[in-house]
C-alpha atoms as a PDB file:
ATOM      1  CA  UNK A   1      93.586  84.411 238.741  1.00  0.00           C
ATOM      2  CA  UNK A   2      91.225  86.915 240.532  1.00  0.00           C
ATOM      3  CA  UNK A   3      93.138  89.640 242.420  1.00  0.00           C
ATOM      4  CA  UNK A   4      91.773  92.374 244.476  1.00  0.00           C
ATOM      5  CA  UNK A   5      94.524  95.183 244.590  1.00  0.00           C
ATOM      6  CA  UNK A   6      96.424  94.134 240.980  1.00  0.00           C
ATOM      7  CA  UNK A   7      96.063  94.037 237.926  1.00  0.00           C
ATOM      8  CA  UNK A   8      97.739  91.264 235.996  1.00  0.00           C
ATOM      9  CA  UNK A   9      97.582  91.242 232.387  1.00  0.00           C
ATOM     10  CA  UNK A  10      99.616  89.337 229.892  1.00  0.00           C
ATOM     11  CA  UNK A  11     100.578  89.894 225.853  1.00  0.00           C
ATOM     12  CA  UNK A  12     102.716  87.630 224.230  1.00  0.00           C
ATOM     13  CA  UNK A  13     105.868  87.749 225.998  1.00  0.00           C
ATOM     14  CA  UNK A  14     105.177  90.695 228.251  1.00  0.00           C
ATOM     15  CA  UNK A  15     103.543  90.469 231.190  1.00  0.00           C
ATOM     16  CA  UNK A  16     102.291  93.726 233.104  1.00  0.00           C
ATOM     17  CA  UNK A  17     100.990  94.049 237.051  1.00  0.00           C
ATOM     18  CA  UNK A  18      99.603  97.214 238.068  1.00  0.00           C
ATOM     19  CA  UNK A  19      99.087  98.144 241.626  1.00  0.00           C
ATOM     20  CA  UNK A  20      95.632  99.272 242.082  1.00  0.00           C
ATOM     21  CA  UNK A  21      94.799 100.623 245.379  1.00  0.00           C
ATOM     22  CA  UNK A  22      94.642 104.229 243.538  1.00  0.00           C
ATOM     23  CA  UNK A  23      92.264 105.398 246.739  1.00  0.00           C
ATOM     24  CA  UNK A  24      95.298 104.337 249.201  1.00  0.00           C
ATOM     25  CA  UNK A  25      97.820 105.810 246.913  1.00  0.00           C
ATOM     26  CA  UNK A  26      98.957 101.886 246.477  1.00  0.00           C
ATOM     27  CA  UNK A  27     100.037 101.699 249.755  1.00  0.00           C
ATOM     28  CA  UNK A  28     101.485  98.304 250.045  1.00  0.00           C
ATOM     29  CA  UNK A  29      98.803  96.405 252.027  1.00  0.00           C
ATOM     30  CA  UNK A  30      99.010  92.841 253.593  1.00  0.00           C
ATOM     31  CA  UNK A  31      96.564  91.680 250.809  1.00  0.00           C
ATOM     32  CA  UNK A  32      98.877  93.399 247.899  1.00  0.00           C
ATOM     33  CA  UNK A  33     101.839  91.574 248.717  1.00  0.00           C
ATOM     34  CA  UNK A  34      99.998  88.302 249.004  1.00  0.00           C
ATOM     35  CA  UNK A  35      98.939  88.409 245.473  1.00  0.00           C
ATOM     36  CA  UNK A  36     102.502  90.106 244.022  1.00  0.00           C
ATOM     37  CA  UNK A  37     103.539  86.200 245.588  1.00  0.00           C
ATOM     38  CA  UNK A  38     100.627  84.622 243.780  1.00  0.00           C
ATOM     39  CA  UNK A  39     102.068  86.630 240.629  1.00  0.00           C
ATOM     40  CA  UNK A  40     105.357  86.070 240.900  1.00  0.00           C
ATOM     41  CA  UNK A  41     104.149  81.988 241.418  1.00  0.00           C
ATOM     42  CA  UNK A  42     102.636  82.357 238.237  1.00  0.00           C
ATOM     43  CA  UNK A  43     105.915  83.575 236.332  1.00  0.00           C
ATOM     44  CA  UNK A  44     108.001  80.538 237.815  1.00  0.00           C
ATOM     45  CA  UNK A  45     105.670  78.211 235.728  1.00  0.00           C
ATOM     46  CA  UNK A  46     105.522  80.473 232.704  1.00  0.00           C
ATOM     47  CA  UNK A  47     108.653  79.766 230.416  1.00  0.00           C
ATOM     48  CA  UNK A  48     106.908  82.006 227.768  1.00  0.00           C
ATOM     49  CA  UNK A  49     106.752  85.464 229.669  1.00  0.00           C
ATOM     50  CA  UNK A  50     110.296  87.422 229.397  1.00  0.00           C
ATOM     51  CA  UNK A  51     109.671  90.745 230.999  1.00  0.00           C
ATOM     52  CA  UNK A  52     107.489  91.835 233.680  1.00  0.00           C
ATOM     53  CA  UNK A  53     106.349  95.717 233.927  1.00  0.00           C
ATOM     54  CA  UNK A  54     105.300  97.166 237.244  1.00  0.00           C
ATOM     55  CA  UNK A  55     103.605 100.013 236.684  1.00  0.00           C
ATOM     56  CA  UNK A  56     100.337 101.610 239.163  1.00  0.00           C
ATOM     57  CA  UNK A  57      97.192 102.971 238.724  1.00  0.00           C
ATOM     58  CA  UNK A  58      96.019 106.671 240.296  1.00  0.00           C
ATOM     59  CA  UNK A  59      98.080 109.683 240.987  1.00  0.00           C
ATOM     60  CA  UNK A  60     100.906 107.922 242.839  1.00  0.00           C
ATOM     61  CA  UNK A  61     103.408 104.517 242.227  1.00  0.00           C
ATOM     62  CA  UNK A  62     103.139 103.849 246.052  1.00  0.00           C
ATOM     63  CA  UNK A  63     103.109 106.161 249.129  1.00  0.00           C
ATOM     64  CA  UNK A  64     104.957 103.184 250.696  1.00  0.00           C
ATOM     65  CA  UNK A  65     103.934 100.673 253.302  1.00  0.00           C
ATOM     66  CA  UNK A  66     100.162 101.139 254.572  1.00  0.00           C
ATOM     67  CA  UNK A  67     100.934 101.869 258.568  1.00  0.00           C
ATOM     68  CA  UNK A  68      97.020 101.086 259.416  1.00  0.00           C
ATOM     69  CA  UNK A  69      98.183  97.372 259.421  1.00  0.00           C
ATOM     70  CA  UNK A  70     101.637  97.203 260.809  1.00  0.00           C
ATOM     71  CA  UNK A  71     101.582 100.348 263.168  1.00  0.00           C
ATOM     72  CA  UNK A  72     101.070  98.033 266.005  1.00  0.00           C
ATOM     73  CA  UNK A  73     104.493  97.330 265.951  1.00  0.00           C
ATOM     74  CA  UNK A  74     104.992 101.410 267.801  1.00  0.00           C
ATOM     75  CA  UNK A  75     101.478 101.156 269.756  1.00  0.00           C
ATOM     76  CA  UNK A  76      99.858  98.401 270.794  1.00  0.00           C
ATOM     77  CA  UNK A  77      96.528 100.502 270.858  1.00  0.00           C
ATOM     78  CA  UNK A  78      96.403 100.100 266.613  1.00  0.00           C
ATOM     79  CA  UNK A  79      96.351  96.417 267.241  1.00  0.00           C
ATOM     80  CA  UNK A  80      93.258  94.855 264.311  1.00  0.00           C
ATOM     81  CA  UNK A  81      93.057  91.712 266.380  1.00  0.00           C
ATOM     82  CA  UNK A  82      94.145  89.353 268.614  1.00  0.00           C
ATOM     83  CA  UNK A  83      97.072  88.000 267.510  1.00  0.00           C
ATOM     84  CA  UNK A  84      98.364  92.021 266.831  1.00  0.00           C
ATOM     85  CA  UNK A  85      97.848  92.143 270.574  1.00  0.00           C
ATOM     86  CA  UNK A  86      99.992  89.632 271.834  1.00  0.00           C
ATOM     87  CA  UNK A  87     102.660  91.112 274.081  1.00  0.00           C
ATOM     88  CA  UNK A  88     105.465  89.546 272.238  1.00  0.00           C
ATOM     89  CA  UNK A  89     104.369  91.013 268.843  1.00  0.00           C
ATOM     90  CA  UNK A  90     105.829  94.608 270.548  1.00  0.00           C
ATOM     91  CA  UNK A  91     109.026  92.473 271.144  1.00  0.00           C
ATOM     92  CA  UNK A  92     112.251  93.944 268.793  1.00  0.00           C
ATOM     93  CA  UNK A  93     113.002  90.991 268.496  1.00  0.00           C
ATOM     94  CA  UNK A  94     109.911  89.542 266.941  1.00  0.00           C
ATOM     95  CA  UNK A  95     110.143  93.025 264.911  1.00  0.00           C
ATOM     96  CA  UNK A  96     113.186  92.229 263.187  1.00  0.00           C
ATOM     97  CA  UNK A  97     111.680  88.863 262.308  1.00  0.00           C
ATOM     98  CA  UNK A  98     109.360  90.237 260.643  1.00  0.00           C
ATOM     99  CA  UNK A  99     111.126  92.247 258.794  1.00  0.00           C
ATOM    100  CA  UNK A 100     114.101  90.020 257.725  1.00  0.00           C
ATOM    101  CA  UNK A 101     110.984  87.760 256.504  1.00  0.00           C
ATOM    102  CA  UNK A 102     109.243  91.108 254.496  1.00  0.00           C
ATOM    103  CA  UNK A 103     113.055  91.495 253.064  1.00  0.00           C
ATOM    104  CA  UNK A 104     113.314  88.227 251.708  1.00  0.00           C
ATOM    105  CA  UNK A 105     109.492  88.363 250.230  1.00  0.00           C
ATOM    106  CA  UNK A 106     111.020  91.609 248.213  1.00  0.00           C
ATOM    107  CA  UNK A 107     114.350  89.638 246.961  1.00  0.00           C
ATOM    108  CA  UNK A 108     112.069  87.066 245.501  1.00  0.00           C
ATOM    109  CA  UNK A 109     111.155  89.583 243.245  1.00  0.00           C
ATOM    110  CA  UNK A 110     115.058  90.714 242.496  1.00  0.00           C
ATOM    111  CA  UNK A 111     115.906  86.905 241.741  1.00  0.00           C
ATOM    112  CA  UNK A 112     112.635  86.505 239.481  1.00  0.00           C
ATOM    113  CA  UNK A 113     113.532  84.636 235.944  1.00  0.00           C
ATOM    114  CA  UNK A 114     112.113  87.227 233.861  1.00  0.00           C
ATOM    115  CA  UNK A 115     113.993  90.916 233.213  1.00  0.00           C
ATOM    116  CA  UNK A 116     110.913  93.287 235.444  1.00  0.00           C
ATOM    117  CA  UNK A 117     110.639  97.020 234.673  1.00  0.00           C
ATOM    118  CA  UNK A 118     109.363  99.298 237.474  1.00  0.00           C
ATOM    119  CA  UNK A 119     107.779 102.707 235.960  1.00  0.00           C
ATOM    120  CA  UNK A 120     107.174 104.958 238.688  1.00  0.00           C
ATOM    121  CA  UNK A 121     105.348 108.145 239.073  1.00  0.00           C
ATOM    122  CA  UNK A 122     103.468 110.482 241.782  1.00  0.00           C
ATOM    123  CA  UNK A 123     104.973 109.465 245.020  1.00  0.00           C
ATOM    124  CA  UNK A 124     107.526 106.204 245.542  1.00  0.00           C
ATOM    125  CA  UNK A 125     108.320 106.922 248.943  1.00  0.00           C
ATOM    126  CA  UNK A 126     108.944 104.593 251.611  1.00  0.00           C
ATOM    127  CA  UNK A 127     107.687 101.370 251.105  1.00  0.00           C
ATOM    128  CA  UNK A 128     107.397 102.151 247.496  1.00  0.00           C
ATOM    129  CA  UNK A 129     111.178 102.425 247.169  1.00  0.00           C
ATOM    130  CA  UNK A 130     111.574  98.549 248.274  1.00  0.00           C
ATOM    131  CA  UNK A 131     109.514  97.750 245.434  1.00  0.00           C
ATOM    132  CA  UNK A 132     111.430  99.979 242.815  1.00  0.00           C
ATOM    133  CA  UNK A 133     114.430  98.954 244.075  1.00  0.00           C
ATOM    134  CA  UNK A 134     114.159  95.598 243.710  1.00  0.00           C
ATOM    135  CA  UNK A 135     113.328  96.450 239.922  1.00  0.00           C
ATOM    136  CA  UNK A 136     116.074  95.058 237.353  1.00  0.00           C
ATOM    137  CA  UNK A 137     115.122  98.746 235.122  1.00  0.00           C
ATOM    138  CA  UNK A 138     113.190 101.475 236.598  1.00  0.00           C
ATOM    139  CA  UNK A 139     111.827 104.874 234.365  1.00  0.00           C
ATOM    140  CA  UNK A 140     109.895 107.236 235.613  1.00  0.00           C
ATOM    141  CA  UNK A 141     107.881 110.773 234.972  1.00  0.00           C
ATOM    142  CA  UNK A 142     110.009 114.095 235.261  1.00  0.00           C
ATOM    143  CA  UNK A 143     107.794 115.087 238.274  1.00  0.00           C
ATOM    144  CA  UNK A 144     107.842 111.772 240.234  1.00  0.00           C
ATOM    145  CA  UNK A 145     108.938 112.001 243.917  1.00  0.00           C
ATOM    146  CA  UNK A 146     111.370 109.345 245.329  1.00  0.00           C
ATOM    147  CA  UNK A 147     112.252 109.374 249.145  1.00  0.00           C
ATOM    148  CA  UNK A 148     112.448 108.261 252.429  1.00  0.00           C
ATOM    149  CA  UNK A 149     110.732 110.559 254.746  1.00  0.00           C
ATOM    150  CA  UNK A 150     110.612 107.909 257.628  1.00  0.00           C
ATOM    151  CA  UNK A 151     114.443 108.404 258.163  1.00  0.00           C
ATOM    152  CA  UNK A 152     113.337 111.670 260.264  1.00  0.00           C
ATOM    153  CA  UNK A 153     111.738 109.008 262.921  1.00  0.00           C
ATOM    154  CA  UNK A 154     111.139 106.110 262.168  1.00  0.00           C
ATOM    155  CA  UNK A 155     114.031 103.780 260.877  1.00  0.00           C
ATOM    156  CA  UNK A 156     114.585 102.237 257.642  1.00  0.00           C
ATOM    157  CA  UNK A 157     112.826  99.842 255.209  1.00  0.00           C
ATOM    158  CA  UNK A 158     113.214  96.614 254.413  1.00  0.00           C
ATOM    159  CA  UNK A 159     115.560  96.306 251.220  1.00  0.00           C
ATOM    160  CA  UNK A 160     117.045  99.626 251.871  1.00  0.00           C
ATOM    161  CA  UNK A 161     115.126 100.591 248.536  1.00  0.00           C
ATOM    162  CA  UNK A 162     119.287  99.543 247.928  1.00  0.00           C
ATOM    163  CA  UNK A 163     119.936 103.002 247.851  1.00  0.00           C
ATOM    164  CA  UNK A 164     123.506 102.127 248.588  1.00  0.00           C
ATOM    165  CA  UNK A 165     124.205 100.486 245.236  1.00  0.00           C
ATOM    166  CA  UNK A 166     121.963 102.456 242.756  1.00  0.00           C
ATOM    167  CA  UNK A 167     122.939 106.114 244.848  1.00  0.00           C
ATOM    168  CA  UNK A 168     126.274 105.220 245.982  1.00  0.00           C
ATOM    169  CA  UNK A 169     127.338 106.051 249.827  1.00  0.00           C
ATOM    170  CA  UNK A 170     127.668 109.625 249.496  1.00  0.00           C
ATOM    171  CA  UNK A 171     124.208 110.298 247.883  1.00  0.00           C
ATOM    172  CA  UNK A 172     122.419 107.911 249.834  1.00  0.00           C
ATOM    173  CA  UNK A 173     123.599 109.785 252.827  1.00  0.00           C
ATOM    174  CA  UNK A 174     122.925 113.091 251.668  1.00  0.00           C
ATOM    175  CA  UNK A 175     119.534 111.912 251.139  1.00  0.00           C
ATOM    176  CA  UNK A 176     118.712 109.438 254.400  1.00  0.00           C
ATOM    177  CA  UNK A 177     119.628 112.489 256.391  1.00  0.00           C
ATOM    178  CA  UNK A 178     117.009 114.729 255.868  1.00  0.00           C
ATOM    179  CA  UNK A 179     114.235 112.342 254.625  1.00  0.00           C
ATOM    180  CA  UNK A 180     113.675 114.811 251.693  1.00  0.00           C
ATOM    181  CA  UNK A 181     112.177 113.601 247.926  1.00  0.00           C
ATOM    182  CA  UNK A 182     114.499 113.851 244.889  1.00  0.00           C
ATOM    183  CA  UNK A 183     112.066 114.318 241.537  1.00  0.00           C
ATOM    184  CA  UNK A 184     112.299 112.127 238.477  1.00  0.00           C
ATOM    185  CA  UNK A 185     115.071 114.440 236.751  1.00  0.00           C
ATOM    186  CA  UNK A 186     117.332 114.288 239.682  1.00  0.00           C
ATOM    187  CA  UNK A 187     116.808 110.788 240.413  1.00  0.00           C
ATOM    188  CA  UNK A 188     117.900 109.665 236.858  1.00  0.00           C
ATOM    189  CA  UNK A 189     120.764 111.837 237.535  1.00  0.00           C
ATOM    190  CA  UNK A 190     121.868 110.041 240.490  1.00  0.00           C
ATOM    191  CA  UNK A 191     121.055 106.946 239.097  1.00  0.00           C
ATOM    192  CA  UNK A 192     117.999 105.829 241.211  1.00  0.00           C
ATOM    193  CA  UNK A 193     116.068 105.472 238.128  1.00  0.00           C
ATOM    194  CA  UNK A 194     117.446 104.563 234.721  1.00  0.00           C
ATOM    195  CA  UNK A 195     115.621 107.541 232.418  1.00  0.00           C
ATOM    196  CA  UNK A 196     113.427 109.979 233.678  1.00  0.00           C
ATOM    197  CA  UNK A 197     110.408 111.555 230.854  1.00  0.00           C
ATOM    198  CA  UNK A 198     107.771 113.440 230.606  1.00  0.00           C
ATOM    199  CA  UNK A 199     104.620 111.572 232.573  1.00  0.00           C
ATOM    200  CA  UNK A 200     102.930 111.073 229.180  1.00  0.00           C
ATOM    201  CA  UNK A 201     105.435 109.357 227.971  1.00  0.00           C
ATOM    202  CA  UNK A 202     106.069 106.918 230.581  1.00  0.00           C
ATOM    203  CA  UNK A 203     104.342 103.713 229.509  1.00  0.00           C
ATOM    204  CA  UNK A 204     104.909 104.159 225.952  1.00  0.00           C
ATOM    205  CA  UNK A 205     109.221 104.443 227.022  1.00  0.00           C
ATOM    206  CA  UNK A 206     108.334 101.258 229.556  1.00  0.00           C
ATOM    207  CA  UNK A 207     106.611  99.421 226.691  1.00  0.00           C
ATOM    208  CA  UNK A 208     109.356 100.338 224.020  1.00  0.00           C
ATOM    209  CA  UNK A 209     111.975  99.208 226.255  1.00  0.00           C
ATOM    210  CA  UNK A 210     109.931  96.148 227.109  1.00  0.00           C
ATOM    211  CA  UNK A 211     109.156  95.120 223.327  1.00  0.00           C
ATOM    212  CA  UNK A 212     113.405  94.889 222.803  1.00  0.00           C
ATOM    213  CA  UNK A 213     113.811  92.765 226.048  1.00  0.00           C
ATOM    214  CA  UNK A 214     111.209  90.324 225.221  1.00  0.00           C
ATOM    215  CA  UNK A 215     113.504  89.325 222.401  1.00  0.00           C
ATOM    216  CA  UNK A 216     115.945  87.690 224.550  1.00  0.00           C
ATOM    217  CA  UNK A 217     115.541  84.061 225.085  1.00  0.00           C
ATOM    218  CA  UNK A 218     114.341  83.531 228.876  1.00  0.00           C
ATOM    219  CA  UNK A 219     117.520  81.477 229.750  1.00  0.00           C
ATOM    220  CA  UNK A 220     119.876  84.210 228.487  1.00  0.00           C
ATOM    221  CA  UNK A 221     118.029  87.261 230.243  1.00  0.00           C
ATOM    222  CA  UNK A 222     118.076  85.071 233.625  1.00  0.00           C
ATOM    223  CA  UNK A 223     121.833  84.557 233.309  1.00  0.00           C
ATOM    224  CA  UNK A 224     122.772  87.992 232.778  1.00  0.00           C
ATOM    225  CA  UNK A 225     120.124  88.764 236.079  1.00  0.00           C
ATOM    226  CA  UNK A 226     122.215  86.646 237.687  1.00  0.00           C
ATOM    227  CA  UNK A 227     125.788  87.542 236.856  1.00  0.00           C
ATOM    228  CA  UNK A 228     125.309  90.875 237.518  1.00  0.00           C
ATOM    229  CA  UNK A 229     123.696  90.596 241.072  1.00  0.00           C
ATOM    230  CA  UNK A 230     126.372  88.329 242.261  1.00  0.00           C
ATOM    231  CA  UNK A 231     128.795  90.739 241.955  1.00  0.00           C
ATOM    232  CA  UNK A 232     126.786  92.946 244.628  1.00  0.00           C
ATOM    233  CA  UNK A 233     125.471  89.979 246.604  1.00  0.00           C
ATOM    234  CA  UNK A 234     129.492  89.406 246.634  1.00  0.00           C
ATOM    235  CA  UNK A 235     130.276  92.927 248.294  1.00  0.00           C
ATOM    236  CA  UNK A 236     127.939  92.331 250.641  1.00  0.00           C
ATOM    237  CA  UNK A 237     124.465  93.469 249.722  1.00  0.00           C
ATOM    238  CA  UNK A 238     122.596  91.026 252.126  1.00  0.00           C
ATOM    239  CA  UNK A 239     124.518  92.269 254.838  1.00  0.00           C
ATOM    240  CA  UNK A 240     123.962  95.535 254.487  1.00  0.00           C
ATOM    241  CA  UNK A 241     120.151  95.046 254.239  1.00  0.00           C
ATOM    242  CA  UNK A 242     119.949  92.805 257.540  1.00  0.00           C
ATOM    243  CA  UNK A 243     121.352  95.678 258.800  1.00  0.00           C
ATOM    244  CA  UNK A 244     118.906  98.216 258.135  1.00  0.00           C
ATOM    245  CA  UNK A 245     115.968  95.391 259.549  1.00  0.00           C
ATOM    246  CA  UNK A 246     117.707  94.535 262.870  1.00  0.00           C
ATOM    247  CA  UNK A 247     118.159  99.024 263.134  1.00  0.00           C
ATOM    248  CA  UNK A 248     114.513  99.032 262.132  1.00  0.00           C
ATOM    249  CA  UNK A 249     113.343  96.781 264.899  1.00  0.00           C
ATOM    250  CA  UNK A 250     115.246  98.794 267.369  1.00  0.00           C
ATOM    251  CA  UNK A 251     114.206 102.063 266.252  1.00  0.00           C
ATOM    252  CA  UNK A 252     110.236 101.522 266.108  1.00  0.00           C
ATOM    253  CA  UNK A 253     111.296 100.595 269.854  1.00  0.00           C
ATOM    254  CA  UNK A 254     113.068 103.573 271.071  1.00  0.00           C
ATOM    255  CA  UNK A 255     112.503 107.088 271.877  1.00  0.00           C
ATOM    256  CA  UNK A 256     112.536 108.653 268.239  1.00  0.00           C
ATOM    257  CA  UNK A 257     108.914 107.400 268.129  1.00  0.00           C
ATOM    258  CA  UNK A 258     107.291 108.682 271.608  1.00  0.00           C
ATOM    259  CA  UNK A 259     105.926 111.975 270.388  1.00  0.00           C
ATOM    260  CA  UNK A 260     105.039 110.579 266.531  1.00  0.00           C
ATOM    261  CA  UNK A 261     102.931 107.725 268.779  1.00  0.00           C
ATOM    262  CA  UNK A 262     101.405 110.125 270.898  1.00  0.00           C
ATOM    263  CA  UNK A 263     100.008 111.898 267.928  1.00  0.00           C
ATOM    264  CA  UNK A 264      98.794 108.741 266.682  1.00  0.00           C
ATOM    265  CA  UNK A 265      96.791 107.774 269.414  1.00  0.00           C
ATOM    266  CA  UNK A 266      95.467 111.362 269.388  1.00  0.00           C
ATOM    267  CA  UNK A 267      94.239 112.197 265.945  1.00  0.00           C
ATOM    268  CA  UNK A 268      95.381 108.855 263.783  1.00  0.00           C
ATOM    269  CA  UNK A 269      98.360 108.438 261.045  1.00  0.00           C
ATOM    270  CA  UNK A 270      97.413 112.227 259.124  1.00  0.00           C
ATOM    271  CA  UNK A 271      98.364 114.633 262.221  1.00  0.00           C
ATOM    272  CA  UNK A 272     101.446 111.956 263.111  1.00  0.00           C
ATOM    273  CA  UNK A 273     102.735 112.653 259.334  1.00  0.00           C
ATOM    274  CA  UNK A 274     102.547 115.980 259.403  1.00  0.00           C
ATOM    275  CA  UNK A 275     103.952 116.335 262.503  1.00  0.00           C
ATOM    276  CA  UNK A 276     107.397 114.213 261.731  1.00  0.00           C
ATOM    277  CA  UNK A 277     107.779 116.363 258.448  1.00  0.00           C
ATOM    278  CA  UNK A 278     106.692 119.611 259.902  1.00  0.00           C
ATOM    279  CA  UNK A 279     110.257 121.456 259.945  1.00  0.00           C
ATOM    280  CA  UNK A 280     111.188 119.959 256.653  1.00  0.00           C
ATOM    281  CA  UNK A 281     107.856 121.407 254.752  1.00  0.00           C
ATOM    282  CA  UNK A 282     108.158 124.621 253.563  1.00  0.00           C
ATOM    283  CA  UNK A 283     110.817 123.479 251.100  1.00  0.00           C
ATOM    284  CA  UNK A 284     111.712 120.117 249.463  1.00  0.00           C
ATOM    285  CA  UNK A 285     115.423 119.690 249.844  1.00  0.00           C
ATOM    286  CA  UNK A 286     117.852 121.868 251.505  1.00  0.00           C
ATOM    287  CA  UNK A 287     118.996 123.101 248.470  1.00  0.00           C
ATOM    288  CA  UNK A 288     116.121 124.787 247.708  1.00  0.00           C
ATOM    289  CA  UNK A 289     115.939 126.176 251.466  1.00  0.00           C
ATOM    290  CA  UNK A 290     119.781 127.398 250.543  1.00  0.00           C
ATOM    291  CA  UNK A 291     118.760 129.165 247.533  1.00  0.00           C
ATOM    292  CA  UNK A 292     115.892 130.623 249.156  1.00  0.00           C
ATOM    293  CA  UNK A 293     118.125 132.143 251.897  1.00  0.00           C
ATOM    294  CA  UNK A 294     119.834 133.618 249.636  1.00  0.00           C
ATOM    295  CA  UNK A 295     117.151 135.223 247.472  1.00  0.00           C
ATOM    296  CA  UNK A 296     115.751 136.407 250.411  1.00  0.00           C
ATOM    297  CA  UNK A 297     118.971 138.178 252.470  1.00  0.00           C
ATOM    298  CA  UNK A 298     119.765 139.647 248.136  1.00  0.00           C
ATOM    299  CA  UNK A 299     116.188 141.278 248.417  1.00  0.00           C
ATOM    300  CA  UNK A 300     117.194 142.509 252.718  1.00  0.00           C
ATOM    301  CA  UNK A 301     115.066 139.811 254.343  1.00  0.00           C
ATOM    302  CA  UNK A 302     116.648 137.977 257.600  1.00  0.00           C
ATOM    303  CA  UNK A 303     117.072 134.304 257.221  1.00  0.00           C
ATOM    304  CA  UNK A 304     115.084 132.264 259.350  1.00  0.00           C
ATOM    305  CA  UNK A 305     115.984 129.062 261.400  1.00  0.00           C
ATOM    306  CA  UNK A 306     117.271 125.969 259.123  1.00  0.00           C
ATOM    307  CA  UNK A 307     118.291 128.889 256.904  1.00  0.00           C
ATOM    308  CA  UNK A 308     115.099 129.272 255.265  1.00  0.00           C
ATOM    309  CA  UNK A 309     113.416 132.890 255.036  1.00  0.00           C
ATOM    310  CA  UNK A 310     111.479 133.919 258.207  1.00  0.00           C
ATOM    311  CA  UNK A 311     107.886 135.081 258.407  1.00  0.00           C
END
């Protein structure tokens, strides 16, 4: 199998994809998802194979969904071609389509036959949490970032990253809010991720973890996958996620997104960023803009607006 943006390797029961658009920080391209499909094809006919890791090449796991190919959906301007430019393609409707369709892609993955292992470092953001969260296992490095900084204008993603069942309502709240990153220590804490560890230890924990799993006849792993999803599929999971894509389509729609498109249109998807996450920079949670207040009227400085220490 010849892949452009994976790398799919197997040994003995083990099988291991890597993303590897390092240069794109593995954003999740057209093309990428394609071949995860072609993968995941390949592990229906393999009764062999009993754990799949997910792991990425570069500095990041994935800085989420690339926007160069689906930012047509906010302005028509970014269309690649001519079926992009169709009027309907705009449509909210057609939108949530779309992404009801990209959701169900993702669950493919969740209902796989074999036990998969996500090990996530650098950025998972975005995008990158759909993947991840559809993971069975996930460990990642200490310093890893996980969030979801399009919840500060631009609507949700497409399996929710199901931050409702591995954060719980009250954490995934505290968290949508302010579309700030939790690290790798925190997210194990809050149960995002199953063990966080040092960075250099991250494959070797993946592999270790991998090596007992593979033990487990393929029939037995799939029926404990199963089990254990219905009783979320049963409290309604899929609900919840159609939810966040019909919100989605109407949100890329309304006018959260006027001043991020502008931007686009202006300078590209760089200026647009930094200009959705411009209040929320100078510290990464609000905690740490709390305890910097506080450090900062203890030493006679005036806090600034948010709370954070003024110029």
């Amino acid at each position: 199998m010849e892949l452009e943006t994976l790398i799919y390797e197997k040994d003995g029961r083990i099988a291991t994809v890597t993303l590897n658009r390092p240069e794109k920080g593995n954003a999740l391209s057209r093309k990428l998802r394609d071949e995860l499909d072609l993968v995941m094809d390949d592990l229906d006919l393999d009764d062999d194979t009993r754990v799949l890791i997910i792991k990425a090449a570069g500095n990041h796991f994935s800085t989420g969904y690339d926007l160069t190919e689906f930012s047509y959906l906010w302005d028509a301007d970014s269309a690649i071609n001519d079926v992009q430019r169709r009027p309907h393609r705009r449509s909210p409707v057609w939108s949530r389509r779309e992404f009801h369709l990209s959701r169900e892609r993702w669950m493919r993955l969740f209902r796989l036959r074999q036990a998969t292992i996500g090990l996530a470092h650098g950025h998972c953001i975005a995008g990158g949490l759909d993947l991840l969260g559809v993971c069975d296992v996930a460990f990642c490095a200490d310093d890893a970032l996980f969030g979801q900084p399009e919840a500060r204008a631009m609507g949700e993603i497409h399996v929710f990253g199901l931050w409702p069942i591995h954060l719980g309502m009250r954490k995934t709240k505290e968290w949508l809010f302010t579309g700030d990153n939790m690290n790798g220590l925190e997210a194990a804490e809050f149960g995002l991720v199953n063990r966080s560890v040092p960075r250099d230890q991250l494959e070797a924990v993946g592999r270790a973890y991998a090596e007992r799993v593979a033990n487990v006849p393929l029939d037995a792993l799939y029926s404990h996958k199963e089990v254990t999803n219905r009783w979320f599929e049963a409290q309604g999971m899929h609900a919840g996620m159609a939810a966040a894509n019909d919100l989605d389509a109407m949100g890329i729609a309304g006018p959260a997104l006027n001043e991020f498109t502008e931007i686009w249109r202006e300078g590209g998807v760089r200026p647009a960023v930094r200009f959705r996450d411009r209040e929320f920079k100078e510290h990464r949670t609000y905690w740490e803009a709390y305890q910097a207040s506080r450090n900062n009227t203890s030493t006679g400085g005036k806090p600034g607006p948010g709370g954070t220490a003024g110029a």
